[in-house]
PDB file of N, CA and C in Angstrom:
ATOM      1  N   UNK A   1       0.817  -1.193   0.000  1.00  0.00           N
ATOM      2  CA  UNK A   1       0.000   0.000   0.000  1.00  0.00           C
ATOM      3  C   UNK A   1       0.867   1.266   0.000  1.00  0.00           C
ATOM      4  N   UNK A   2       1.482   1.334   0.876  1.00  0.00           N
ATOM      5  CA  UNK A   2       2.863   2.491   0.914  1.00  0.00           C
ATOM      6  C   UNK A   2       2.945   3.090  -0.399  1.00  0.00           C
ATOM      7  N   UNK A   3       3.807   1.718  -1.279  1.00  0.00           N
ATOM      8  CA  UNK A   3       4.433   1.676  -2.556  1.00  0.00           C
ATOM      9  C   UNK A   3       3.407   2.632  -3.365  1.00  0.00           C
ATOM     10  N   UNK A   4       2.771   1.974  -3.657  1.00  0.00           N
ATOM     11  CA  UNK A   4       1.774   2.785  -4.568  1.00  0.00           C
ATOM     12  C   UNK A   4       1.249   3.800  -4.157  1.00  0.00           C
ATOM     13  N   UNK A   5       0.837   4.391  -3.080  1.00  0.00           N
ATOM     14  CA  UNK A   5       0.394   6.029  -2.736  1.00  0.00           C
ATOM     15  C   UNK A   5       1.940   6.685  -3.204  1.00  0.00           C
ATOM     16  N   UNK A   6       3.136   5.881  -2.502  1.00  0.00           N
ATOM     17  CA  UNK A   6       4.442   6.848  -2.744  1.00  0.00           C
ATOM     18  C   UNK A   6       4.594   6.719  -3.948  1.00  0.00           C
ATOM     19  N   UNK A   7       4.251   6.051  -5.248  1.00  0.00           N
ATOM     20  CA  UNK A   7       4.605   5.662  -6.639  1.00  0.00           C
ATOM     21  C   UNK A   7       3.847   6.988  -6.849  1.00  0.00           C
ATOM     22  N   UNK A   8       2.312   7.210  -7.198  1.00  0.00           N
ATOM     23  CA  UNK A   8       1.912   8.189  -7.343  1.00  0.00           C
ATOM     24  C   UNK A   8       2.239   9.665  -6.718  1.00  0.00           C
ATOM     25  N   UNK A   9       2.469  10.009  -5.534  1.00  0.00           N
ATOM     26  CA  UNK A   9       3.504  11.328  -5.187  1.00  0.00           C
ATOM     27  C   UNK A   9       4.631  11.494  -6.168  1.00  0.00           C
ATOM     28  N   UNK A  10       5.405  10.199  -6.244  1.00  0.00           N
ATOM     29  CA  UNK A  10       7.047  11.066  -6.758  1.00  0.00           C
ATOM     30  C   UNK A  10       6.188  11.163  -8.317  1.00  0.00           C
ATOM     31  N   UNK A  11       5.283  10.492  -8.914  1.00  0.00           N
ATOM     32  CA  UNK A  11       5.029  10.609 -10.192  1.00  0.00           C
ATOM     33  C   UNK A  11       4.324  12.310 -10.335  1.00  0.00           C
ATOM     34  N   UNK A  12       3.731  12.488  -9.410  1.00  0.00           N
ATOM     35  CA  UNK A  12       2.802  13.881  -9.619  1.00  0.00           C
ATOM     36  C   UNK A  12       4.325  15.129  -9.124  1.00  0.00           C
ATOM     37  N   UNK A  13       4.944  14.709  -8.648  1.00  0.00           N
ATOM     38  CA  UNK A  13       6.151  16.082  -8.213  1.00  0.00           C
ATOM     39  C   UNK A  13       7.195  15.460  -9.669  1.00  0.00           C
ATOM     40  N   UNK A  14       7.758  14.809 -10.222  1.00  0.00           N
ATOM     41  CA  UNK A  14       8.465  14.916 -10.598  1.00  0.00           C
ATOM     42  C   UNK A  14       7.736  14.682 -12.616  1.00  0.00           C
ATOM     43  N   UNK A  15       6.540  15.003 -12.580  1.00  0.00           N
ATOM     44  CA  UNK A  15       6.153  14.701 -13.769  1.00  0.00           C
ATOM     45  C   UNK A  15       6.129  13.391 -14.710  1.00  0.00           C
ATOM     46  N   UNK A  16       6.337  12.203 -14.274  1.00  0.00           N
ATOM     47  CA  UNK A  16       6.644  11.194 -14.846  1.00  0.00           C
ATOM     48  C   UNK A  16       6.000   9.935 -14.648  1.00  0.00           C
ATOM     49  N   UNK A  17       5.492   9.091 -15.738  1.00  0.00           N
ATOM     50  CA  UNK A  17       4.873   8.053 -16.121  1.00  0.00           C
ATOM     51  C   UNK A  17       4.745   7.100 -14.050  1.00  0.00           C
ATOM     52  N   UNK A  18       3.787   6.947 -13.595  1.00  0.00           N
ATOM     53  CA  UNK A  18       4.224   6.016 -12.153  1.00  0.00           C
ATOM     54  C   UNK A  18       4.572   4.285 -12.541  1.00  0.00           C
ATOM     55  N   UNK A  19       4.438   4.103 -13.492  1.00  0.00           N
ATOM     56  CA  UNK A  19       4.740   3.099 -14.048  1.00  0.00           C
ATOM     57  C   UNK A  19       6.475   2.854 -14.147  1.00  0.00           C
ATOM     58  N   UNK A  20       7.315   4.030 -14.232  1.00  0.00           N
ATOM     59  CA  UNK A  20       8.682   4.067 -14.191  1.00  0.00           C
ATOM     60  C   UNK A  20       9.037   3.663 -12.712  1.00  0.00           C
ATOM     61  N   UNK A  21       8.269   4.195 -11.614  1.00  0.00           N
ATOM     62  CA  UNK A  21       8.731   3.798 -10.257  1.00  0.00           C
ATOM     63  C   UNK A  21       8.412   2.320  -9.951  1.00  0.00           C
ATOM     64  N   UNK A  22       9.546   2.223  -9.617  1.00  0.00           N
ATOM     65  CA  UNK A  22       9.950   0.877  -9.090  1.00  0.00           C
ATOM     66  C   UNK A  22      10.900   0.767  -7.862  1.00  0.00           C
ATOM     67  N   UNK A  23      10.545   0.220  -7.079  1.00  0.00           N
ATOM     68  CA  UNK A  23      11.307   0.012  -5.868  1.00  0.00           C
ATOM     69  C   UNK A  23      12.950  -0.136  -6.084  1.00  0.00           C
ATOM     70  N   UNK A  24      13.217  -0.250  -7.039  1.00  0.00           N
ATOM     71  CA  UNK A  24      14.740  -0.284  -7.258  1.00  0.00           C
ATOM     72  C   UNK A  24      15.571   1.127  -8.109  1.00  0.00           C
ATOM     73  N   UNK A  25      14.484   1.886  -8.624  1.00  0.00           N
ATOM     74  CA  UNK A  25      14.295   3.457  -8.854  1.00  0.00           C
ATOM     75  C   UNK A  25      15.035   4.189  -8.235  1.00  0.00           C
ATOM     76  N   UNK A  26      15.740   4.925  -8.843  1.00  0.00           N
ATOM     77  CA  UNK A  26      16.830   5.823  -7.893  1.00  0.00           C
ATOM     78  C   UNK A  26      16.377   7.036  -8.443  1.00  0.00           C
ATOM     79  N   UNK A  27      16.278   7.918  -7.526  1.00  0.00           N
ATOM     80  CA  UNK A  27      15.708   9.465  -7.415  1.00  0.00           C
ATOM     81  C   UNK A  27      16.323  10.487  -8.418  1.00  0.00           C
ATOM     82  N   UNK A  28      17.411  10.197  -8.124  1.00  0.00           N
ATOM     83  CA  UNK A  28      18.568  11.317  -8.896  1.00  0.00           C
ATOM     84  C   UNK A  28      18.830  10.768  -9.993  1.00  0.00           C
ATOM     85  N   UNK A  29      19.466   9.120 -10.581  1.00  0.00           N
ATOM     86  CA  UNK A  29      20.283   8.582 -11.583  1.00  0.00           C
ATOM     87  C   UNK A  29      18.819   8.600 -12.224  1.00  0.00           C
ATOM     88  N   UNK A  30      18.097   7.410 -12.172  1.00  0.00           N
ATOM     89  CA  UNK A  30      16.820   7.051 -12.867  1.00  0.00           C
ATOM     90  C   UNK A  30      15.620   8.035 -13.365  1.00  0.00           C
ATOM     91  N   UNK A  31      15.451   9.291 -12.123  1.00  0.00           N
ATOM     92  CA  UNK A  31      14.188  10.089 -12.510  1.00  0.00           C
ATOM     93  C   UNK A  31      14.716  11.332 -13.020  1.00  0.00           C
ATOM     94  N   UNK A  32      16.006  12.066 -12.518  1.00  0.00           N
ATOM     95  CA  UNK A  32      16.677  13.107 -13.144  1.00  0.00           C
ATOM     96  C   UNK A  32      16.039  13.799 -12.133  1.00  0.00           C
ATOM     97  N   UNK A  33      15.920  13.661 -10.585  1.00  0.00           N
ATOM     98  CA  UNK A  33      15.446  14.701  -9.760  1.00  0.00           C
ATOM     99  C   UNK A  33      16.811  14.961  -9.276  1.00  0.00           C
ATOM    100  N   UNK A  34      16.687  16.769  -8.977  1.00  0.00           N
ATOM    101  CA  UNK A  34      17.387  17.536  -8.046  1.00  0.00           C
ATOM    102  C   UNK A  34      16.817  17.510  -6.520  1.00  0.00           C
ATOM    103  N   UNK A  35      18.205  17.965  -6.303  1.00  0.00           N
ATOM    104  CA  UNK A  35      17.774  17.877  -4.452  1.00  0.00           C
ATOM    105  C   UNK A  35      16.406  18.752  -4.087  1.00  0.00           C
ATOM    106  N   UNK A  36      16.251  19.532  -4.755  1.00  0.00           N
ATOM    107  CA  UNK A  36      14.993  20.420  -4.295  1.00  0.00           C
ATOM    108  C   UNK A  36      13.664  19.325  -4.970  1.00  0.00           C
ATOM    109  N   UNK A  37      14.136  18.701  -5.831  1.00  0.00           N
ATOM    110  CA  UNK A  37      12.650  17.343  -6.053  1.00  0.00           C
ATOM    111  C   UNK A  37      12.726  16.756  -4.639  1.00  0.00           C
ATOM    112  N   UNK A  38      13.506  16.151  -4.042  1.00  0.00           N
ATOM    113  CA  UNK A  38      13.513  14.953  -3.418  1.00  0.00           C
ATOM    114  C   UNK A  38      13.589  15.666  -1.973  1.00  0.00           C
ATOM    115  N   UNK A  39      13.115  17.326  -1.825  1.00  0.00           N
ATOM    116  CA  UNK A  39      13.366  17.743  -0.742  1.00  0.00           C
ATOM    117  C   UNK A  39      11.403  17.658  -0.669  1.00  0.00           C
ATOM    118  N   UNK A  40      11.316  18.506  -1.867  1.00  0.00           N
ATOM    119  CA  UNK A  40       9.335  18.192  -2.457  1.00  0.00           C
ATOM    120  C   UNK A  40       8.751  16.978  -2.059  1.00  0.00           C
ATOM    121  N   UNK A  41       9.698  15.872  -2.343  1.00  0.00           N
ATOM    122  CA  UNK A  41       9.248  14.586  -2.621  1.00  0.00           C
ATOM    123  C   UNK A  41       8.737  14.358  -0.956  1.00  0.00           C
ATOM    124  N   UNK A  42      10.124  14.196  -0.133  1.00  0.00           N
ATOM    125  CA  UNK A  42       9.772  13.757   0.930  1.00  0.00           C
ATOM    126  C   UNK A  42       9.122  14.813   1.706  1.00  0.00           C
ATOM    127  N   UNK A  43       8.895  16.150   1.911  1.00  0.00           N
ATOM    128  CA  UNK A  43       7.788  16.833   2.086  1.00  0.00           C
ATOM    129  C   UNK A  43       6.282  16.338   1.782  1.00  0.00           C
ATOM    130  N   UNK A  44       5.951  15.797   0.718  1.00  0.00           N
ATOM    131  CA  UNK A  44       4.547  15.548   0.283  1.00  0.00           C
ATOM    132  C   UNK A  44       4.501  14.269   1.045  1.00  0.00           C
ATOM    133  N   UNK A  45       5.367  13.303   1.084  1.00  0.00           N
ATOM    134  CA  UNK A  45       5.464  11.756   1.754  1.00  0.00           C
ATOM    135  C   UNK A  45       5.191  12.012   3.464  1.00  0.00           C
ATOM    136  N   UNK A  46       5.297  13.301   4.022  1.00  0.00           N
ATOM    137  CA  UNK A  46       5.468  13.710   5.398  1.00  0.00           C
ATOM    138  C   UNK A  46       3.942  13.364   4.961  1.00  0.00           C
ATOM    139  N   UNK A  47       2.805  14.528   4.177  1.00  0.00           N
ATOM    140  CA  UNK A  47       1.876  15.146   4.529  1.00  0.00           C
ATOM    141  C   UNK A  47       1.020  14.146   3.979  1.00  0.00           C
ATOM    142  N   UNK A  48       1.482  12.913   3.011  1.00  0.00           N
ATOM    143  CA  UNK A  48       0.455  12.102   2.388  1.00  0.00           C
ATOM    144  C   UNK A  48       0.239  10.367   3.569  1.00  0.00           C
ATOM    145  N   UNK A  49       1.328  10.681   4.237  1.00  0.00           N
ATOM    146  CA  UNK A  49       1.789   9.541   5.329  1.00  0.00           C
ATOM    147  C   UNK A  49       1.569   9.921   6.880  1.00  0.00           C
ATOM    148  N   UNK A  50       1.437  11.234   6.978  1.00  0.00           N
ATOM    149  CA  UNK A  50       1.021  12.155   8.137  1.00  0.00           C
ATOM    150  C   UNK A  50       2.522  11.220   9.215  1.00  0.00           C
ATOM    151  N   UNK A  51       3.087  11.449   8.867  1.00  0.00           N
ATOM    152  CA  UNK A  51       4.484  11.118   9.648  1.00  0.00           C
ATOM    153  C   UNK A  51       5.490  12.189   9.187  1.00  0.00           C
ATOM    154  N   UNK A  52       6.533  12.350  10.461  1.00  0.00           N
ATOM    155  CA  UNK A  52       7.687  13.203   9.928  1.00  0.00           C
ATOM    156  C   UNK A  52       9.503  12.665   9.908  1.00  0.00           C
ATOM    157  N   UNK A  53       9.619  12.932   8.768  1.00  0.00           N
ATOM    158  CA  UNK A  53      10.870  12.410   8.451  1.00  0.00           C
ATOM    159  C   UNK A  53      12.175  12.992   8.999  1.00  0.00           C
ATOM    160  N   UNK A  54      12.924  12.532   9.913  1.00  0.00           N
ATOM    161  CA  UNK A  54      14.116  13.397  10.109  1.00  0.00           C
ATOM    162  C   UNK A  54      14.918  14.131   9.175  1.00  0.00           C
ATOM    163  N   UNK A  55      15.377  15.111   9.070  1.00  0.00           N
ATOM    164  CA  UNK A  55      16.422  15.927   8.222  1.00  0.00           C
ATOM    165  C   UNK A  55      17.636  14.722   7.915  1.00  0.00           C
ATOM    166  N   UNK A  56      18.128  14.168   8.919  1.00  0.00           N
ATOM    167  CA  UNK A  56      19.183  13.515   8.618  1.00  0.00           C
ATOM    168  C   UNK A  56      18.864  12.283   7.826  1.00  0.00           C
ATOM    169  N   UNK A  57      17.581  11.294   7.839  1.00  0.00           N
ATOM    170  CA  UNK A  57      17.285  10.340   7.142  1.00  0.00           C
ATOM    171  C   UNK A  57      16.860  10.839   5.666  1.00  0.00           C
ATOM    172  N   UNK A  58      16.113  12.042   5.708  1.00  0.00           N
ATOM    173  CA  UNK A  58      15.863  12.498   4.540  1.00  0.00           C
ATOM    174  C   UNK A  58      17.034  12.544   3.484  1.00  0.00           C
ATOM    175  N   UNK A  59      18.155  13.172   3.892  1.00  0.00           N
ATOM    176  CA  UNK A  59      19.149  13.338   3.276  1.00  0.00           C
ATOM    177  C   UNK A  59      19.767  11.619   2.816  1.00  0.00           C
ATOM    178  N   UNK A  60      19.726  10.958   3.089  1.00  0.00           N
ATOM    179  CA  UNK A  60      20.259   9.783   2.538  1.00  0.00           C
ATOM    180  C   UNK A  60      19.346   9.113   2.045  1.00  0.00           C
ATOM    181  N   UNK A  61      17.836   9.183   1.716  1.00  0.00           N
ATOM    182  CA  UNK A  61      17.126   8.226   0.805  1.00  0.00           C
ATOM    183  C   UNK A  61      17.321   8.830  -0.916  1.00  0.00           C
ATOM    184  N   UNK A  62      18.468   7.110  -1.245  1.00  0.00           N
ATOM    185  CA  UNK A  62      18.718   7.369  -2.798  1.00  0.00           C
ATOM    186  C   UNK A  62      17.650   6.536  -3.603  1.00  0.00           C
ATOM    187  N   UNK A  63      16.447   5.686  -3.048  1.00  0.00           N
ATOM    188  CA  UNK A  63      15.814   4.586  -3.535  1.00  0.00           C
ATOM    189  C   UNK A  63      14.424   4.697  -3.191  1.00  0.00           C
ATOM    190  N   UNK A  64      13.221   4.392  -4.147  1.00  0.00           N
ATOM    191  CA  UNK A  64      12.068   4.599  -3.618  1.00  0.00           C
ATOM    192  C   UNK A  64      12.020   3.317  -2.910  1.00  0.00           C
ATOM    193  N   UNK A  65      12.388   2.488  -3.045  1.00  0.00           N
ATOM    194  CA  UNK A  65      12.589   1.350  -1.881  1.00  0.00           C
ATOM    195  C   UNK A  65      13.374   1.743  -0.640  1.00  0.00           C
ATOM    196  N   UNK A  66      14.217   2.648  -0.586  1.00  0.00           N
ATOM    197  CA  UNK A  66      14.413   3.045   0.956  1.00  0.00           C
ATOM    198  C   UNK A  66      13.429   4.288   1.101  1.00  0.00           C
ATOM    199  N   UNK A  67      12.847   4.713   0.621  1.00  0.00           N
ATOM    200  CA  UNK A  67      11.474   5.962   1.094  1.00  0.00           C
ATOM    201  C   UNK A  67      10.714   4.854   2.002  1.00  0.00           C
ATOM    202  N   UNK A  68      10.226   3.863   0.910  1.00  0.00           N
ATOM    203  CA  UNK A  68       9.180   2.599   1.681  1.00  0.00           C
ATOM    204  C   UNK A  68       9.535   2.376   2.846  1.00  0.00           C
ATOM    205  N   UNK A  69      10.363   1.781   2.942  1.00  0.00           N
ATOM    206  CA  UNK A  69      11.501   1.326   4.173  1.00  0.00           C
ATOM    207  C   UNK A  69      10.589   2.593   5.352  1.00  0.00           C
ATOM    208  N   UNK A  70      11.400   3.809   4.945  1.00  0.00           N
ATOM    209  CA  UNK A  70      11.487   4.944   5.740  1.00  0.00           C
ATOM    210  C   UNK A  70       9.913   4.951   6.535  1.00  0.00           C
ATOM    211  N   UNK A  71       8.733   5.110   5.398  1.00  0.00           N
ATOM    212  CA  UNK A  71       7.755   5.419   5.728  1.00  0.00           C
ATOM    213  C   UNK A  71       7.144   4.365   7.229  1.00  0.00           C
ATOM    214  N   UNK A  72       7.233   2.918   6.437  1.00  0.00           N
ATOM    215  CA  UNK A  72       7.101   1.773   7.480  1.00  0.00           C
ATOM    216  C   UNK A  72       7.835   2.029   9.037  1.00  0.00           C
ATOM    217  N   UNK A  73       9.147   2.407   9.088  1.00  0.00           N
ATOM    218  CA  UNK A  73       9.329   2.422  10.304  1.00  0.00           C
ATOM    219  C   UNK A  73       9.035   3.670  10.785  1.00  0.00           C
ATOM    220  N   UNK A  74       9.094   4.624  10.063  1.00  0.00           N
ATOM    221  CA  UNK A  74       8.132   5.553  10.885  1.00  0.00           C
ATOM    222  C   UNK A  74       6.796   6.057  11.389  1.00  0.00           C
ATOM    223  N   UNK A  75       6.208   4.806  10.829  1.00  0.00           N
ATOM    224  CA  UNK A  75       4.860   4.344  11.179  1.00  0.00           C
ATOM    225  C   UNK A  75       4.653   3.161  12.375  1.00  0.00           C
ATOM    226  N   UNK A  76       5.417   2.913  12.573  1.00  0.00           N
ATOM    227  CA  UNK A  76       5.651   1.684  14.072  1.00  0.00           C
ATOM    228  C   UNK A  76       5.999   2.230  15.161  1.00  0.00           C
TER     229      UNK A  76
END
């Protein structure tokens, strides 16, 4: 469930097919996002997940499979 609400976010901020996201998807190499996407990205993931992401974890998610990750344990 995660996957797919977060498939659709990075698809609506970064303009692109959600069909390209894939858990093995890398933010920067694969989608051509800048840090200010993936600052958007995990901003909207705060407000669509109603959880808040640390500054310091934020900064190291290179994978929409570690966003997932992220979201899950910050939901436990």
């Amino acid at each position: 469930m995660e996957f797919d609400k977060l498939r659709e976010v990075i698809a609506d901020v970064l303009n692109v097919d959600p069909n390209e996201v894939t858990p093995e998807t890398t933010f920067m190499e694969d989608l051509g996002a800048d840090s200010l996407d993936v600052f958007q990205i995990v901003m909207r993931i705060e407000e669509a997940f109603e959880i808040e992401i640390p500054a310091d974890k934020a900064e190291h998610i290179t994978t929409v499979g570690e966003a997932v990750a992220l979201i899950k344990s910050s939901r436990s």
